[in-house]
Protein backbone atom coordinates (compact mmCIF):
# COMPACT_ATOMS: atom_id res chain seq x y z
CA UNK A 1 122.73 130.02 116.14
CA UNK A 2 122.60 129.59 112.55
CA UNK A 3 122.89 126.12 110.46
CA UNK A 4 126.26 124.95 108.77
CA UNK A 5 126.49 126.22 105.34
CA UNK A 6 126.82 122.74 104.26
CA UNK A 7 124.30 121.14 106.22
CA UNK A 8 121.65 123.75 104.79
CA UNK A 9 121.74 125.12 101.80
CA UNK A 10 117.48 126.32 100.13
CA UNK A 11 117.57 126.64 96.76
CA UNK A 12 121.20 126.85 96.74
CA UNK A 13 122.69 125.00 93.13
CA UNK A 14 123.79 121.87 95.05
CA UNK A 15 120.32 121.03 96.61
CA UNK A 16 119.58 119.51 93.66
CA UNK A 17 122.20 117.00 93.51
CA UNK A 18 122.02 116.75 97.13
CA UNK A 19 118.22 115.35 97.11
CA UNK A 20 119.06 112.77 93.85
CA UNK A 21 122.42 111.66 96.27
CA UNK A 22 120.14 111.00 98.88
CA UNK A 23 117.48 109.49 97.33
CA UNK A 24 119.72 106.99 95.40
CA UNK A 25 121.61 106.18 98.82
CA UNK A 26 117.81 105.92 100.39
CA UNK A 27 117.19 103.07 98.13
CA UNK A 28 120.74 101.49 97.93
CA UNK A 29 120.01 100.94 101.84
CA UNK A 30 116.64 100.09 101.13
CA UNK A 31 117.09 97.23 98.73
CA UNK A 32 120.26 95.61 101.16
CA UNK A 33 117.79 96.10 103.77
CA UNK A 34 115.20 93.79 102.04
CA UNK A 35 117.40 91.42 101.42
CA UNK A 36 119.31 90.75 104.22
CA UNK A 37 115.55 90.65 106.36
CA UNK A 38 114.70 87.65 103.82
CA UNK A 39 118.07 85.85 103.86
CA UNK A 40 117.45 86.18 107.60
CA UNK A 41 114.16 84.36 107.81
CA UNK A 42 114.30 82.03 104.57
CA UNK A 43 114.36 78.69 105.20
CA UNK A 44 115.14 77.92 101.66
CA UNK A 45 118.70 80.21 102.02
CA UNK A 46 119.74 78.62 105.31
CA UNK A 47 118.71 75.11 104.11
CA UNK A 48 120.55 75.43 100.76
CA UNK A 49 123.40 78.30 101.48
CA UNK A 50 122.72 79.57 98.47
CA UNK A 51 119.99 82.07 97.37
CA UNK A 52 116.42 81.22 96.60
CA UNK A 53 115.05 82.93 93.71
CA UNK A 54 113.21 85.53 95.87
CA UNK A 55 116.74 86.18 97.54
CA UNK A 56 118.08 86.60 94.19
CA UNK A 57 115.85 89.04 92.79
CA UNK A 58 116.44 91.53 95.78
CA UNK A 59 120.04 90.95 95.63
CA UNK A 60 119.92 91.82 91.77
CA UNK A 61 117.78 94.71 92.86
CA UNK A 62 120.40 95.61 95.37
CA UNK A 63 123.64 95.36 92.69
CA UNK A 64 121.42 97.68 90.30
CA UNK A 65 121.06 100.33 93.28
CA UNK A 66 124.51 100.29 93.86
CA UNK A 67 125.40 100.57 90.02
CA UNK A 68 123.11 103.29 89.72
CA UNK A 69 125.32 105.23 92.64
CA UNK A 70 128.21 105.16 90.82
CA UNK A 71 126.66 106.35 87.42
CA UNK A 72 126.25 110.16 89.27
């Protein structure tokens, strides 16, 4: 049995594009990751509510991930 065209394509011209989609979506889920695992276990964002300045930094790394997503 032979893989989908679309789910295998070596050295076809979308691989390319494929790997830089993937990567970018890698770290978009990477950097929400981060943040919700600190917002989780910071007592300064449960105390507060609000965002401590570590919790702001990955969310601002987060936003840039996804604006970088919808530059491609």
């Amino acid at each position: 049995m032979t893989a989908a065209p679309w789910k295998s394509n070596p050295g076809g011209v979308s691989s390319p594009v494929r790997r830089t989609i993937t990567a970018v979506e890698t770290a978009v889920q990477g950097t929400y990751r981060q943040w919700i695992e600190h917002a989780s276990k910071c007592d300064e964002c449960h105390a507060t509510g609000n965002r401590c300045s570590t919790a702001e930094r990955l969310w601002q790394a987060y936003k840039a991930a996804q604006r970088e997503v919808r530059s491609l």
